[in-house]
PDB file of N, CA and C in Angstrom:
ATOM      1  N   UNK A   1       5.975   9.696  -3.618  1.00  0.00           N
ATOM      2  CA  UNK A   1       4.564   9.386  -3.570  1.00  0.00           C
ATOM      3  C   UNK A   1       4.316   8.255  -2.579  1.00  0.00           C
ATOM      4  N   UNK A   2       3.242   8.225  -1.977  1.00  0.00           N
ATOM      5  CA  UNK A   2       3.135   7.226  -1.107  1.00  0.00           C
ATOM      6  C   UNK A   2       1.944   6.237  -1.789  1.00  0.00           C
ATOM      7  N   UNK A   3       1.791   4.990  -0.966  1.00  0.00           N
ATOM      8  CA  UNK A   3       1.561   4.135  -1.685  1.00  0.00           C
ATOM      9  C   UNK A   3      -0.267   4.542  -1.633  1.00  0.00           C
ATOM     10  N   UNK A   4      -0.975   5.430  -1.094  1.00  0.00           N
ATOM     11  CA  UNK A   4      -1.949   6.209  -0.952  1.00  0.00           C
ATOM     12  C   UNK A   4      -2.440   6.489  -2.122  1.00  0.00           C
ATOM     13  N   UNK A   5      -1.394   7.200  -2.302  1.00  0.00           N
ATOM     14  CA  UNK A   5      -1.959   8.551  -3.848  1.00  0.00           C
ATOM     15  C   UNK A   5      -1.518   7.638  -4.707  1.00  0.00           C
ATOM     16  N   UNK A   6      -0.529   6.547  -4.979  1.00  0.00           N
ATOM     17  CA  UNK A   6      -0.218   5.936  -6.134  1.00  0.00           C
ATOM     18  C   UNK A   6      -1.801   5.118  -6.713  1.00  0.00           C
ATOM     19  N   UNK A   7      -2.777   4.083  -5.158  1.00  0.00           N
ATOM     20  CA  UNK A   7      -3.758   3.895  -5.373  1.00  0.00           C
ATOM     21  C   UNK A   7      -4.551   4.297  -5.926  1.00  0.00           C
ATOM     22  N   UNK A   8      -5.084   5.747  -5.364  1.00  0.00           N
ATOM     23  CA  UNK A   8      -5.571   6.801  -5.655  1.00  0.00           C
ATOM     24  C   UNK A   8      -5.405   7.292  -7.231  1.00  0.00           C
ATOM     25  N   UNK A   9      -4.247   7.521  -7.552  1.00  0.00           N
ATOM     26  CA  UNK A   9      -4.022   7.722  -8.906  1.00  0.00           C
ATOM     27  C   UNK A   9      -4.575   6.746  -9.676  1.00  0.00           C
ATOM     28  N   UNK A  10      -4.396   5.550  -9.348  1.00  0.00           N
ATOM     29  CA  UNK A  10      -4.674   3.630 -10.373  1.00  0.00           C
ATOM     30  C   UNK A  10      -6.071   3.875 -10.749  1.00  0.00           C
ATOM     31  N   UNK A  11      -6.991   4.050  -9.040  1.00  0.00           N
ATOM     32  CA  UNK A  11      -8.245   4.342  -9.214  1.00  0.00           C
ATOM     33  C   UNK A  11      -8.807   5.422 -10.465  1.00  0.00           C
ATOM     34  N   UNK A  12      -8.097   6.568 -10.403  1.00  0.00           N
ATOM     35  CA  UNK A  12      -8.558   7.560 -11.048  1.00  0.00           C
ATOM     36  C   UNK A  12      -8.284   7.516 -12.428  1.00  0.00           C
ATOM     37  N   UNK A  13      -7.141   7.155 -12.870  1.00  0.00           N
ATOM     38  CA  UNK A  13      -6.593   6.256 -14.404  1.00  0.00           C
ATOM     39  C   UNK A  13      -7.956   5.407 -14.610  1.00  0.00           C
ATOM     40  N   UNK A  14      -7.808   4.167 -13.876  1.00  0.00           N
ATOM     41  CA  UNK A  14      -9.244   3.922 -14.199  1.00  0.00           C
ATOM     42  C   UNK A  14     -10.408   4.220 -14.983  1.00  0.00           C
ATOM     43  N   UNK A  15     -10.880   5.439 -13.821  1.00  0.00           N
ATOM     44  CA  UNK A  15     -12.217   5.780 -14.268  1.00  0.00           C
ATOM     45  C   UNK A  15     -11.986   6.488 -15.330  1.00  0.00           C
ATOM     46  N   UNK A  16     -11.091   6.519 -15.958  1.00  0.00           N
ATOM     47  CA  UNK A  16     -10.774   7.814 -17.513  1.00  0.00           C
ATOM     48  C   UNK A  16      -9.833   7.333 -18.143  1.00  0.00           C
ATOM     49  N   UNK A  17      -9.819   5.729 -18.180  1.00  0.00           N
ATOM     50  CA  UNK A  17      -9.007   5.308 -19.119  1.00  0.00           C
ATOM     51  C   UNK A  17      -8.938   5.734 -20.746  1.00  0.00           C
ATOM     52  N   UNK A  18     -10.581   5.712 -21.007  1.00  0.00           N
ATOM     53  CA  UNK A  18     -10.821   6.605 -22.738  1.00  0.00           C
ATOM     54  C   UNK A  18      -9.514   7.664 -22.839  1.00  0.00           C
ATOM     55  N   UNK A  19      -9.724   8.432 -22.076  1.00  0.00           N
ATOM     56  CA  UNK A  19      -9.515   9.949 -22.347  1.00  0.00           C
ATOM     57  C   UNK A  19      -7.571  10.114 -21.824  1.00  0.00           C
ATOM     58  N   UNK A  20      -7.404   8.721 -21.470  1.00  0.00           N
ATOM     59  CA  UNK A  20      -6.037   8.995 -21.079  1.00  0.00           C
ATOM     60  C   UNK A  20      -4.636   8.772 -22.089  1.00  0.00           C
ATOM     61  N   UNK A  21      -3.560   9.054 -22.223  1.00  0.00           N
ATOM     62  CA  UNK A  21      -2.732   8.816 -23.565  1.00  0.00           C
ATOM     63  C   UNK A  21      -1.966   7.746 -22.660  1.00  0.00           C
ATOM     64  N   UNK A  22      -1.205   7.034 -23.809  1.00  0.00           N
ATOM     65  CA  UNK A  22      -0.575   6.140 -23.091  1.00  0.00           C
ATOM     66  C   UNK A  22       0.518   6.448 -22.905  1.00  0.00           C
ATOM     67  N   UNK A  23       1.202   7.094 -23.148  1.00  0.00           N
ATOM     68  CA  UNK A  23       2.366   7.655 -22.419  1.00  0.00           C
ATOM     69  C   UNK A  23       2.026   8.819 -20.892  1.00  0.00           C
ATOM     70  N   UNK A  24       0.982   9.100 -20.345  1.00  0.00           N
ATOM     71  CA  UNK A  24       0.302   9.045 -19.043  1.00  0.00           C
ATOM     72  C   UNK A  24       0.392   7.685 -18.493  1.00  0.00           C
ATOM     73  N   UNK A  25      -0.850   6.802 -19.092  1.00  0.00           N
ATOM     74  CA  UNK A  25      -0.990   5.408 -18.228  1.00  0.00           C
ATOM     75  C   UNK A  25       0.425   4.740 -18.224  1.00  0.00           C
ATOM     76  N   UNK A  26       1.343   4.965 -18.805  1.00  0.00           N
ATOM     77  CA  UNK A  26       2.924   4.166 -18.902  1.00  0.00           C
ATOM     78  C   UNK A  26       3.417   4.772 -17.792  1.00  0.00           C
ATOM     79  N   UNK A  27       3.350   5.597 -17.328  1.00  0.00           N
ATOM     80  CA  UNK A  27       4.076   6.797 -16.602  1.00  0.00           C
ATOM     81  C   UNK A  27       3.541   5.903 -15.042  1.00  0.00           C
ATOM     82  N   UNK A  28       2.253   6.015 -14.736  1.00  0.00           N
ATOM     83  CA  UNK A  28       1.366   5.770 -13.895  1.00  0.00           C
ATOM     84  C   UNK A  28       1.486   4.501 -13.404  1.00  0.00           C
ATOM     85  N   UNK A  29       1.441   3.304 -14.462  1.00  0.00           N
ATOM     86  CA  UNK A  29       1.795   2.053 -14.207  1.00  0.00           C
ATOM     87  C   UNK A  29       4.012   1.730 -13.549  1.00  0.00           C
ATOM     88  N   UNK A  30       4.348   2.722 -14.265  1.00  0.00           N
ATOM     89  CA  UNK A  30       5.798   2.288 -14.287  1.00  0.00           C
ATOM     90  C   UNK A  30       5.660   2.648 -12.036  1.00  0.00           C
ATOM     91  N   UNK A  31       4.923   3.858 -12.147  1.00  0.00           N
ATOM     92  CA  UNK A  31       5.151   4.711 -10.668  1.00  0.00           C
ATOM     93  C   UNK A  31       4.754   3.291  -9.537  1.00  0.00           C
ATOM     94  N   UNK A  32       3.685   2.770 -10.043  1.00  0.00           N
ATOM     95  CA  UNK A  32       3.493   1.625  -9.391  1.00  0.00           C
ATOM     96  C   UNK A  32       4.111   0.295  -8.993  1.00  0.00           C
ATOM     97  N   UNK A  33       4.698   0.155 -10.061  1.00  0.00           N
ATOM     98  CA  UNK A  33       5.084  -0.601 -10.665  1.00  0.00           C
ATOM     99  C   UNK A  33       6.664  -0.884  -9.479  1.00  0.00           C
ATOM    100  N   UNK A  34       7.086   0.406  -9.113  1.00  0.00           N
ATOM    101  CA  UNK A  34       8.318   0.443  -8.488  1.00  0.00           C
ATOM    102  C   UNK A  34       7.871   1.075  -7.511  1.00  0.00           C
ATOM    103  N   UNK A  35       6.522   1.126  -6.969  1.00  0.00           N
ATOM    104  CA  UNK A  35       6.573   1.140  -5.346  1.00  0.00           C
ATOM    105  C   UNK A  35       6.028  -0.248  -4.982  1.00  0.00           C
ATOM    106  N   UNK A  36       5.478  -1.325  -6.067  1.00  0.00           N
ATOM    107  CA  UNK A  36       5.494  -3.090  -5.343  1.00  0.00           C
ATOM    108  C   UNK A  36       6.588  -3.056  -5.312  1.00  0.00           C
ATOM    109  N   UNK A  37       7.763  -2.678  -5.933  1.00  0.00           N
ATOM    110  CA  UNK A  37       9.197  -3.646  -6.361  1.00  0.00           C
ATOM    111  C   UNK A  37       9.663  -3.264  -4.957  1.00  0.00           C
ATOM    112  N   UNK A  38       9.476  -2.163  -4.263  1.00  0.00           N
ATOM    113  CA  UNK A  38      10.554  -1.526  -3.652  1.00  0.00           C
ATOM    114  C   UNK A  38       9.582  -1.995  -1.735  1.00  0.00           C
ATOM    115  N   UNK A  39       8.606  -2.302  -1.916  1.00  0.00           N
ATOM    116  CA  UNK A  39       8.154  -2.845  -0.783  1.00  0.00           C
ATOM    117  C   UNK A  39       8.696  -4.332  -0.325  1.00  0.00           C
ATOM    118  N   UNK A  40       9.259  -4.261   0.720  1.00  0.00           N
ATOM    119  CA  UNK A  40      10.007  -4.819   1.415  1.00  0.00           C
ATOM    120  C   UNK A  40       9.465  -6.224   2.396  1.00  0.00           C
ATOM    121  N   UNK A  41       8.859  -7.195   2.445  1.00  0.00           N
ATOM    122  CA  UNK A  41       8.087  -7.712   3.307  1.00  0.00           C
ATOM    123  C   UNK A  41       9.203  -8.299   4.794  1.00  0.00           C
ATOM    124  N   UNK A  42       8.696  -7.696   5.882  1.00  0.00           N
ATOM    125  CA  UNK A  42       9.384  -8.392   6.977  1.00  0.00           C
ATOM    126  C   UNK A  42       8.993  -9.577   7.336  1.00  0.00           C
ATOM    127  N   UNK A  43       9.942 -10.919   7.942  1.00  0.00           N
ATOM    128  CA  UNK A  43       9.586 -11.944   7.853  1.00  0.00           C
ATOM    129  C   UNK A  43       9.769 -11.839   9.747  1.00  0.00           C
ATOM    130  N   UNK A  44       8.265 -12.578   9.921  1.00  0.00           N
ATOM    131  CA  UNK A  44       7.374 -12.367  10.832  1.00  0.00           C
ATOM    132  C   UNK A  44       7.455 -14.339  11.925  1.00  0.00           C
ATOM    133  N   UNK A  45       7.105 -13.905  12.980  1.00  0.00           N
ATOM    134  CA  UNK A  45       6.903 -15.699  13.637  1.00  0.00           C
ATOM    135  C   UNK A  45       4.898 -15.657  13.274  1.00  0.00           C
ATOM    136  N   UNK A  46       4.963 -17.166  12.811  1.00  0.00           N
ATOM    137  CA  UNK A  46       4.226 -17.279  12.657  1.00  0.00           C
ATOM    138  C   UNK A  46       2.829 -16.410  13.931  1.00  0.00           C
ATOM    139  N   UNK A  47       3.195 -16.859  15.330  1.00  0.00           N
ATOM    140  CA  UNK A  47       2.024 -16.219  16.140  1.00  0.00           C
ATOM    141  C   UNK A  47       2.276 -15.201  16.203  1.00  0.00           C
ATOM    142  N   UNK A  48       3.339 -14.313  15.540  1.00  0.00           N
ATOM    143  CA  UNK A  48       3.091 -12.409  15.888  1.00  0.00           C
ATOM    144  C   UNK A  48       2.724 -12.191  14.565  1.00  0.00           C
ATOM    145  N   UNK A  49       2.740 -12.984  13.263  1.00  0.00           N
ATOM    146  CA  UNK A  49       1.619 -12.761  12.190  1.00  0.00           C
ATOM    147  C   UNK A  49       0.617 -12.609  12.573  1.00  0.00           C
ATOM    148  N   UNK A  50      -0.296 -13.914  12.938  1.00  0.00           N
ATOM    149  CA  UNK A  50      -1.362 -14.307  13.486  1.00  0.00           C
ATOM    150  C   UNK A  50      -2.190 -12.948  14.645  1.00  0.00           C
ATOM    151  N   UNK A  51      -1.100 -12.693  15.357  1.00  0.00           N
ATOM    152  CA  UNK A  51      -1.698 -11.510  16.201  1.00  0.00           C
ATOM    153  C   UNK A  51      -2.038 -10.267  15.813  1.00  0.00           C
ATOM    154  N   UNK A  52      -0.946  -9.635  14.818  1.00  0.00           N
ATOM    155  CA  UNK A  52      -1.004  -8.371  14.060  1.00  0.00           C
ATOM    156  C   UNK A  52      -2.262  -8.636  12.888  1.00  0.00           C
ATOM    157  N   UNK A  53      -2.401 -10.030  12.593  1.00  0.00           N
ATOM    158  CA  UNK A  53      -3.902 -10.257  12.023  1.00  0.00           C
ATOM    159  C   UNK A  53      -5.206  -9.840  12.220  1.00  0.00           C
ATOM    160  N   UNK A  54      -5.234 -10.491  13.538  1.00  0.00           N
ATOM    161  CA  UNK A  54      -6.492 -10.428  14.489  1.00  0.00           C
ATOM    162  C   UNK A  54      -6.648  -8.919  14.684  1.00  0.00           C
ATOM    163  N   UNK A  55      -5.297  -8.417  15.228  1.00  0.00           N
ATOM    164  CA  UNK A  55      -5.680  -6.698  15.744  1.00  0.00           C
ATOM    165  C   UNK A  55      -6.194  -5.848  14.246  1.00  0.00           C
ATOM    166  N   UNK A  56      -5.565  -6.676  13.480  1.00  0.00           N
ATOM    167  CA  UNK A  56      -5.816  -4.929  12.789  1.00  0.00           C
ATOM    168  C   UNK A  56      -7.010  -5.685  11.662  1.00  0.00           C
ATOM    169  N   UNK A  57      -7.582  -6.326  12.220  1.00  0.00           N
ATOM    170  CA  UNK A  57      -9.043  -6.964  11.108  1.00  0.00           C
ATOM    171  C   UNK A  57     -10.098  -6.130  12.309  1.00  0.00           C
ATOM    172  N   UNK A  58      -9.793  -6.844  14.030  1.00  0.00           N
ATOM    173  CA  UNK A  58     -10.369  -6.177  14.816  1.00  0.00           C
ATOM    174  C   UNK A  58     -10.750  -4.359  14.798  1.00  0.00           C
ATOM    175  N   UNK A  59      -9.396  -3.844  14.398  1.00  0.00           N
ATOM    176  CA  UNK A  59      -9.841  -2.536  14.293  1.00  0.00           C
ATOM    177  C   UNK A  59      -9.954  -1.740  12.916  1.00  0.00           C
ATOM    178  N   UNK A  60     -10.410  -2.849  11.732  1.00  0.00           N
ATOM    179  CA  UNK A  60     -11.093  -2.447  10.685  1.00  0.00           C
ATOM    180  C   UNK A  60      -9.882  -2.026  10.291  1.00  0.00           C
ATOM    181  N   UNK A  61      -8.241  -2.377   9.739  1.00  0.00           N
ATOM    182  CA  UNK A  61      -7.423  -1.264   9.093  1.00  0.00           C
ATOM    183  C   UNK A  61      -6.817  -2.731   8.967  1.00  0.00           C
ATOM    184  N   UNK A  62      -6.061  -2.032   7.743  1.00  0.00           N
ATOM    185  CA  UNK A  62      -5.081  -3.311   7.582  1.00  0.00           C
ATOM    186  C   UNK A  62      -3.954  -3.532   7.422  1.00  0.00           C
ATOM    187  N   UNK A  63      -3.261  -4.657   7.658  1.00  0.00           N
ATOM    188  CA  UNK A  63      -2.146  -5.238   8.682  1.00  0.00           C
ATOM    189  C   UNK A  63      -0.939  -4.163   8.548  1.00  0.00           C
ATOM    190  N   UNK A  64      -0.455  -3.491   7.192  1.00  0.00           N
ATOM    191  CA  UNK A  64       0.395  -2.560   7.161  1.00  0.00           C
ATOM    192  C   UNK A  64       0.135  -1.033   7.980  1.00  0.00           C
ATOM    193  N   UNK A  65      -0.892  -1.113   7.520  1.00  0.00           N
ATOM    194  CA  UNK A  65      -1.654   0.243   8.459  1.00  0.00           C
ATOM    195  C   UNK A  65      -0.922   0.280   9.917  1.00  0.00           C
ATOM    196  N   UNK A  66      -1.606  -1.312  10.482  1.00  0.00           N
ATOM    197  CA  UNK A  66      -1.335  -1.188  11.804  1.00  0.00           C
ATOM    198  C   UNK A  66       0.091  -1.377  12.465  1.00  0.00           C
ATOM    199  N   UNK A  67       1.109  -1.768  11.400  1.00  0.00           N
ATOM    200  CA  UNK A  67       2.122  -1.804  11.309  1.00  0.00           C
ATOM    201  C   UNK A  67       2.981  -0.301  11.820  1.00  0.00           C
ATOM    202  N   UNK A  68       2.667   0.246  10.636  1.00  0.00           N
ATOM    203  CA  UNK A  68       2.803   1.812  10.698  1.00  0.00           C
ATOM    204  C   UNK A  68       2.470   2.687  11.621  1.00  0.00           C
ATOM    205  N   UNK A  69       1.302   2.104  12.115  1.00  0.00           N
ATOM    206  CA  UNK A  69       0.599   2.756  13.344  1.00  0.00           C
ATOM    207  C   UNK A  69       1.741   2.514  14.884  1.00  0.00           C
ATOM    208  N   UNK A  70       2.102   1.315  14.801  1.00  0.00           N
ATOM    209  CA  UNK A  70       3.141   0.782  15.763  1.00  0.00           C
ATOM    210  C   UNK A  70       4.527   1.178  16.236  1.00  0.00           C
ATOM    211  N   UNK A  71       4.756   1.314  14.465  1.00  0.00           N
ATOM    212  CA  UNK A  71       6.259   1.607  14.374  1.00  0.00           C
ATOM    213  C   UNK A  71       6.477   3.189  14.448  1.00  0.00           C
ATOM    214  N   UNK A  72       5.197   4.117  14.108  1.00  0.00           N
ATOM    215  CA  UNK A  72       4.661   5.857  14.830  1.00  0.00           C
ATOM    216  C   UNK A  72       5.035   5.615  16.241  1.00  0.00           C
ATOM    217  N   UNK A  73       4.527   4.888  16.979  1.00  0.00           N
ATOM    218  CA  UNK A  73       4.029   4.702  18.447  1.00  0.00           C
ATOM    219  C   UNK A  73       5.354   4.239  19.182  1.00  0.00           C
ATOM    220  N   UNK A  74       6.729   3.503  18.614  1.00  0.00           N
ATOM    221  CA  UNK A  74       7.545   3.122  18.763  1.00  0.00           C
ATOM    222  C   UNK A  74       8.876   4.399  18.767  1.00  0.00           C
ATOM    223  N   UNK A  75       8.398   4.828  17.186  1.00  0.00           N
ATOM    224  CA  UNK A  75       9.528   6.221  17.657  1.00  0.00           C
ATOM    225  C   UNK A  75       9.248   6.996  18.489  1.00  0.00           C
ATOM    226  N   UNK A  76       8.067   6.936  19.293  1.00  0.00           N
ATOM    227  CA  UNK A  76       8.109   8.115  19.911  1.00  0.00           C
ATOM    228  C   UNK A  76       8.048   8.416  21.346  1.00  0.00           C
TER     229      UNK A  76
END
């Protein structure tokens, strides 16, 4: 699952928490739960933080997005 649909899912748990069992929402939370654990943060210089900031506030997406967008653009 990507970290997309896991959102997506949180959101939708959410809106139907009544109607949901908790061995669903356990399920849902655990899925989450181990895609924070398993996200990795790269340690960055302070001014290529600062830059990958600016760009990707500039183009409305954010900083992982544009990350991803880079590292697409890099393999290829």
């Amino acid at each position: 699952m990507t970290r997309l649909s896991i959102a997506e899912e949180l959101e939708s748990a959410a809106d139907r928490i009544g109607d949901m069992s908790r061995a669903d929402l356990q399920i849902i939370l655990r899925r989450a739960a181990l895609m924070l654990r398993n996200v990795a943060g790269v340690p960055l210089k302070p001014a290529t933080e600062d830059a990958l900031n600016s760009i990707a506030a500039e183009m409305k997406i954010g900083r992982s997005d544009l990350i991803q967008i880079i590292a697409r653009m890099a393999g290829n």
